[in-house]
N, C-alpha and C. Protein backbone atom coordinates (compact mmCIF):
# COMPACT_ATOMS: atom_id res chain seq x y z
N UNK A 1 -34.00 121.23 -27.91
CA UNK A 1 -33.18 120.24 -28.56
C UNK A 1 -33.87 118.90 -28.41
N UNK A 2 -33.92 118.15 -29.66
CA UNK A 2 -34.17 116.62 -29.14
C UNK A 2 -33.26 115.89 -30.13
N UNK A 3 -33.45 114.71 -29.41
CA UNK A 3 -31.57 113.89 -29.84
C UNK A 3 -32.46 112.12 -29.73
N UNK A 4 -32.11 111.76 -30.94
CA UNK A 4 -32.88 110.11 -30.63
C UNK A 4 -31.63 109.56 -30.75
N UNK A 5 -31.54 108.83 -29.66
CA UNK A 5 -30.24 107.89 -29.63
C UNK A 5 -30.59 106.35 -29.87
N UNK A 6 -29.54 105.82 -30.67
CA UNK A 6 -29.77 104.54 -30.85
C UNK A 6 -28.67 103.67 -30.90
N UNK A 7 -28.53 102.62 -29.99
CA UNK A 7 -26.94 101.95 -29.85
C UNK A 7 -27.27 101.01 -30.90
N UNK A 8 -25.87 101.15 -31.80
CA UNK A 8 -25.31 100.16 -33.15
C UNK A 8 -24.36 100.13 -32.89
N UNK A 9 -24.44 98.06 -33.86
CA UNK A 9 -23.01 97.87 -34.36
C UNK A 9 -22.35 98.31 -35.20
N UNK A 10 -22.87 99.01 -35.86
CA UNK A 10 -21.97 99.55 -37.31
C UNK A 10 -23.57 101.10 -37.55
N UNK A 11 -22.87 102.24 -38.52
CA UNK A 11 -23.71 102.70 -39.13
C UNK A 11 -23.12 103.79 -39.91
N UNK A 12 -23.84 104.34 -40.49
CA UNK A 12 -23.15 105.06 -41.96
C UNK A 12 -23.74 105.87 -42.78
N UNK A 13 -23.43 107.27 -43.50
CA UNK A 13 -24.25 108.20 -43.83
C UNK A 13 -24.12 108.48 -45.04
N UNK A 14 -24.73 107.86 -46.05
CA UNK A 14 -24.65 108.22 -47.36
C UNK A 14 -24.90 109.52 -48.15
N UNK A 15 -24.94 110.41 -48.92
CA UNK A 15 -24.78 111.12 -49.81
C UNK A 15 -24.08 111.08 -51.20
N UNK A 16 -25.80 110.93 -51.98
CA UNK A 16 -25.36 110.83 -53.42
C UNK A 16 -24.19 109.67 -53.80
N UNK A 17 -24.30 108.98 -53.46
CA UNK A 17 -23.58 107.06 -53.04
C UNK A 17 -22.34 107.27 -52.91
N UNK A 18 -22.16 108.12 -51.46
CA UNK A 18 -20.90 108.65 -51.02
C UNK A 18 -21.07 108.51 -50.02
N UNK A 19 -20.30 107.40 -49.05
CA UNK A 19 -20.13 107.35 -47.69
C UNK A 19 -19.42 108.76 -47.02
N UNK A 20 -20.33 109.68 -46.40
CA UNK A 20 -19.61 110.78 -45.62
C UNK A 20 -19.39 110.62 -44.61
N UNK A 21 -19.62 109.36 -43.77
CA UNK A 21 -19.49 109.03 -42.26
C UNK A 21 -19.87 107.92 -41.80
N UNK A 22 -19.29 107.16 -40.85
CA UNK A 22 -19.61 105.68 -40.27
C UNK A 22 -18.74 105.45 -39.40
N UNK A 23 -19.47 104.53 -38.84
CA UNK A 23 -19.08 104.06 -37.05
C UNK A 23 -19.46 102.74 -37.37
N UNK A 24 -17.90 102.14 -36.33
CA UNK A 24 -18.37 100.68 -35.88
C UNK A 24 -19.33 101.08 -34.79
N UNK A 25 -19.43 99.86 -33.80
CA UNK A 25 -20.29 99.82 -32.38
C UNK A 25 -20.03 101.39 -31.76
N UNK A 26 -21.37 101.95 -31.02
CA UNK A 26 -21.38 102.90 -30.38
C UNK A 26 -22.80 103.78 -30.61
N UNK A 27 -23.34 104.45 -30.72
CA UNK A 27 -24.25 105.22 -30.54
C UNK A 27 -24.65 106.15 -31.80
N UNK A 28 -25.71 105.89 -32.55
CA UNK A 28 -26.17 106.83 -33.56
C UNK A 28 -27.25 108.27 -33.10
N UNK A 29 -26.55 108.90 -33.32
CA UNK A 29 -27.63 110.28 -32.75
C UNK A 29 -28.08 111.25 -33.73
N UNK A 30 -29.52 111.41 -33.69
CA UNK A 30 -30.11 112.27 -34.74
C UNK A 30 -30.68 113.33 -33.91
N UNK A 31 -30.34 114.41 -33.94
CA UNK A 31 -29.58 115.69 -33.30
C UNK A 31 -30.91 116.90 -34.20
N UNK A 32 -31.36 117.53 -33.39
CA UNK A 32 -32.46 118.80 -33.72
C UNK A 32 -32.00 119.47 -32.54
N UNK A 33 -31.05 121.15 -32.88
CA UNK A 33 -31.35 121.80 -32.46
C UNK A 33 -32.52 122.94 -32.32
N UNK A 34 -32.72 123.49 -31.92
CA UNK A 34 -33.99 124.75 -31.68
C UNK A 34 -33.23 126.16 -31.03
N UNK A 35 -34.38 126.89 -31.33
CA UNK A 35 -34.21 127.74 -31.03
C UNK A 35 -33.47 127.87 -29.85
N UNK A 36 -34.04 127.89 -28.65
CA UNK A 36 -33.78 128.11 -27.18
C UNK A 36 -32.30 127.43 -27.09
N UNK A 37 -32.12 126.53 -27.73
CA UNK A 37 -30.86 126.06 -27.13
C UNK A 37 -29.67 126.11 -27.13
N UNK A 38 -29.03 126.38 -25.92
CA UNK A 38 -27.83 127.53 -25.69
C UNK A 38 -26.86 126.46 -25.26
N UNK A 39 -25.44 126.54 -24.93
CA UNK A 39 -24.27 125.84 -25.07
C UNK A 39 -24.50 125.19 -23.38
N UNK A 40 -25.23 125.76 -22.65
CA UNK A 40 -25.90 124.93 -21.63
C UNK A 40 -26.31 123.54 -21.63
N UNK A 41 -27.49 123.85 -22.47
CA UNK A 41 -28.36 122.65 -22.66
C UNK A 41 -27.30 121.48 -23.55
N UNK A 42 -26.65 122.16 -24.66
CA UNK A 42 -25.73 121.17 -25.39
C UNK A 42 -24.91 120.28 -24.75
N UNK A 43 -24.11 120.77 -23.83
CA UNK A 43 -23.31 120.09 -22.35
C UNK A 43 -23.85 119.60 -21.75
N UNK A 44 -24.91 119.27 -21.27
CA UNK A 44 -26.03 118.70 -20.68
C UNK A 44 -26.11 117.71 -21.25
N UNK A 45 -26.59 117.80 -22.44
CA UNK A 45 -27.28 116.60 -23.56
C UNK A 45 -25.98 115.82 -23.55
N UNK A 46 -24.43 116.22 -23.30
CA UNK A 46 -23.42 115.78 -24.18
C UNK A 46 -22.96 114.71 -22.90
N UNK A 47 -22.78 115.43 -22.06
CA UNK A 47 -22.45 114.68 -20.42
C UNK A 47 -23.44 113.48 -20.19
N UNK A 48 -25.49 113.46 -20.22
CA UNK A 48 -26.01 112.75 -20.69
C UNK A 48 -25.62 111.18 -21.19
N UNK A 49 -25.59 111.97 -22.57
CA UNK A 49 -25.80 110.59 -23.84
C UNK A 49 -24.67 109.90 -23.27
N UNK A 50 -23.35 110.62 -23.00
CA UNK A 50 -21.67 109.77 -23.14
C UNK A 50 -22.15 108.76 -21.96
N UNK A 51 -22.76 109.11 -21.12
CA UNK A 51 -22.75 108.28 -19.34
C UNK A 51 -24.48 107.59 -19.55
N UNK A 52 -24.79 107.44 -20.58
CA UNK A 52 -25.78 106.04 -20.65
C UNK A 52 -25.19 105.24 -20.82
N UNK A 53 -25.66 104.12 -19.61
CA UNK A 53 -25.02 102.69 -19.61
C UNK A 53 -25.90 101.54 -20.21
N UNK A 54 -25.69 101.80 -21.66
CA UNK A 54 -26.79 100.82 -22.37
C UNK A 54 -26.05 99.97 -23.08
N UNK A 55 -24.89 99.82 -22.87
CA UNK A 55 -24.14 98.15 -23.35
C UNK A 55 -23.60 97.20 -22.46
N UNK A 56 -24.01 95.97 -22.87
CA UNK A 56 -23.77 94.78 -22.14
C UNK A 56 -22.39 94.82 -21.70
N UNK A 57 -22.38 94.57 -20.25
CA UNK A 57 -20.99 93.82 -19.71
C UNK A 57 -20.32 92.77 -19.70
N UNK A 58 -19.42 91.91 -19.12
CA UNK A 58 -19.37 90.51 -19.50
C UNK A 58 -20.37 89.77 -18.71
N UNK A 59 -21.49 90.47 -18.08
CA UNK A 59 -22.50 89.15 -17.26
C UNK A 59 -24.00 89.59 -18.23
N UNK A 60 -23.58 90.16 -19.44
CA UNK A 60 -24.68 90.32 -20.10
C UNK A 60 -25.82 91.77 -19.53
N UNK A 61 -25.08 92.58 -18.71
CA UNK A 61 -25.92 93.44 -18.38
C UNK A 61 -26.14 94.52 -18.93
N UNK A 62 -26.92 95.48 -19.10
CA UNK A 62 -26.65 96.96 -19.71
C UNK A 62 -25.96 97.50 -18.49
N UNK A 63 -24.37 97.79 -18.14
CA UNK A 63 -23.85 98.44 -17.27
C UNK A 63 -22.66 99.36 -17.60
N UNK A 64 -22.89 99.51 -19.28
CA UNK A 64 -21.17 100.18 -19.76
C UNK A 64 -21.52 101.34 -20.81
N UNK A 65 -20.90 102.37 -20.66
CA UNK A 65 -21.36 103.71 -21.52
C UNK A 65 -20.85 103.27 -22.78
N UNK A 66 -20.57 104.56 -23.80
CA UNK A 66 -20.18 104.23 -25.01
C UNK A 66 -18.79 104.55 -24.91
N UNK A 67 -17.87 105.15 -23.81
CA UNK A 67 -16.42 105.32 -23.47
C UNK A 67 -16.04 104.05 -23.03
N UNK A 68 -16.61 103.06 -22.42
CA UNK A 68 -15.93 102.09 -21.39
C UNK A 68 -15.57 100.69 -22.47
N UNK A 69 -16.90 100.79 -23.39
CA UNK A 69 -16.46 99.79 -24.40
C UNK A 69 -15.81 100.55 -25.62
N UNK A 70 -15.28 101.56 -25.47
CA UNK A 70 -14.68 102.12 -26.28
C UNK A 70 -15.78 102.30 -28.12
N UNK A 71 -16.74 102.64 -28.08
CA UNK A 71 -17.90 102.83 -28.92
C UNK A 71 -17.28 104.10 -29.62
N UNK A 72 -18.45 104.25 -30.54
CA UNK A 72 -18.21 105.47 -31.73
C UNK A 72 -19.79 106.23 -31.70
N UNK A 73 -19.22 107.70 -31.33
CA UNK A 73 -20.55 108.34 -31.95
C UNK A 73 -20.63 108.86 -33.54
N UNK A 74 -21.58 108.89 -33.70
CA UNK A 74 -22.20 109.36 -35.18
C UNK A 74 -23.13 110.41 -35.01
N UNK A 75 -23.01 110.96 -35.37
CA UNK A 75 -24.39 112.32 -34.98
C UNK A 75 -24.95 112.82 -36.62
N UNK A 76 -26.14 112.75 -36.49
CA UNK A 76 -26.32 113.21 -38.06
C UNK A 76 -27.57 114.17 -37.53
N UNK A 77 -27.44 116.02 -38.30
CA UNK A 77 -28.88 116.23 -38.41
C UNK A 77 -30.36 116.13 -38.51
N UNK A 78 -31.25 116.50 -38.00
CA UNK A 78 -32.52 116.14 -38.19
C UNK A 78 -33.53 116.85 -38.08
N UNK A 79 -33.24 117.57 -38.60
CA UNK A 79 -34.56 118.94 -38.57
C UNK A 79 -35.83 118.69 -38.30
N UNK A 80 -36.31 117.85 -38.82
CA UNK A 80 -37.64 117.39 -39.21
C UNK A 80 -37.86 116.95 -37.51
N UNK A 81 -37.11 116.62 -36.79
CA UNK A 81 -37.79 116.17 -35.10
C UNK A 81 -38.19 117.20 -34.47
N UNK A 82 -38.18 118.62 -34.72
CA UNK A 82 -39.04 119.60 -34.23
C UNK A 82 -39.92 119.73 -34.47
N UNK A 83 -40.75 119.40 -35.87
CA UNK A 83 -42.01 119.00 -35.90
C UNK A 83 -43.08 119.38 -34.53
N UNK A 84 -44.10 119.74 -34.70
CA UNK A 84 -44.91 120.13 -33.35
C UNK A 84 -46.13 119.35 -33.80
N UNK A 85 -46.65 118.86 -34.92
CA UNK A 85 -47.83 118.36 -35.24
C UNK A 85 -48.74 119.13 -35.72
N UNK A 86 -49.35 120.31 -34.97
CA UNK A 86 -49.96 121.02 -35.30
C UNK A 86 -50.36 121.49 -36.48
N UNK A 87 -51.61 122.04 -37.06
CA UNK A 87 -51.75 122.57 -37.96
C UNK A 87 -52.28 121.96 -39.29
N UNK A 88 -51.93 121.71 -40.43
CA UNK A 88 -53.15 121.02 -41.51
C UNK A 88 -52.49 120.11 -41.91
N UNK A 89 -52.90 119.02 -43.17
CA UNK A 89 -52.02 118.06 -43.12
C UNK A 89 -51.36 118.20 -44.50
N UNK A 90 -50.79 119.15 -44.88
CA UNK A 90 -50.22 119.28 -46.30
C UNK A 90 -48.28 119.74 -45.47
């Protein structure tokens, strides 16, 4: 599994100029499962992401998850992050 997380104020998932999803403040995640990965690893990843403390407190610190300031996740597919590199360039 790999998961790129990125804290926003706002974000939003278009289709065919159709908003299918959006978040105020909280955490955008672009989500590749794989093979190997079993409801283990998912709980893992999930316990993880929620308990990063990457938003400012009131002394300006990164010390608050995306529960404490009350944030929004967004999770959108991403196949393409399994990518391995390998191989020719077509």
């Amino acid at each position: 599994m790999k998961i790129v997380v990125q804290r926003v104020q706002e974000a939003s998932v278009t289709i065919d100029n159709e908003v299918v999803g959006a978040i105020g403040m909280g955490l955008l995640l672009l989500v590749c499962f794989e093979m190997d990965d079993d409801e283990t690893s998912v709980t893992k990843a999930i316990d993880k992401i929620t308990k990063l403390r990457i938003f400012d407190d009131a002394e300006g610190k990164m010390n608050l998850d995306v529960e404490k300031v009350k944030g929004e996740i967004l999770s959108v597919s991403q196949f393409t992050l399994s990518w391995d590199g390998t191989g020719g360039h077509r």
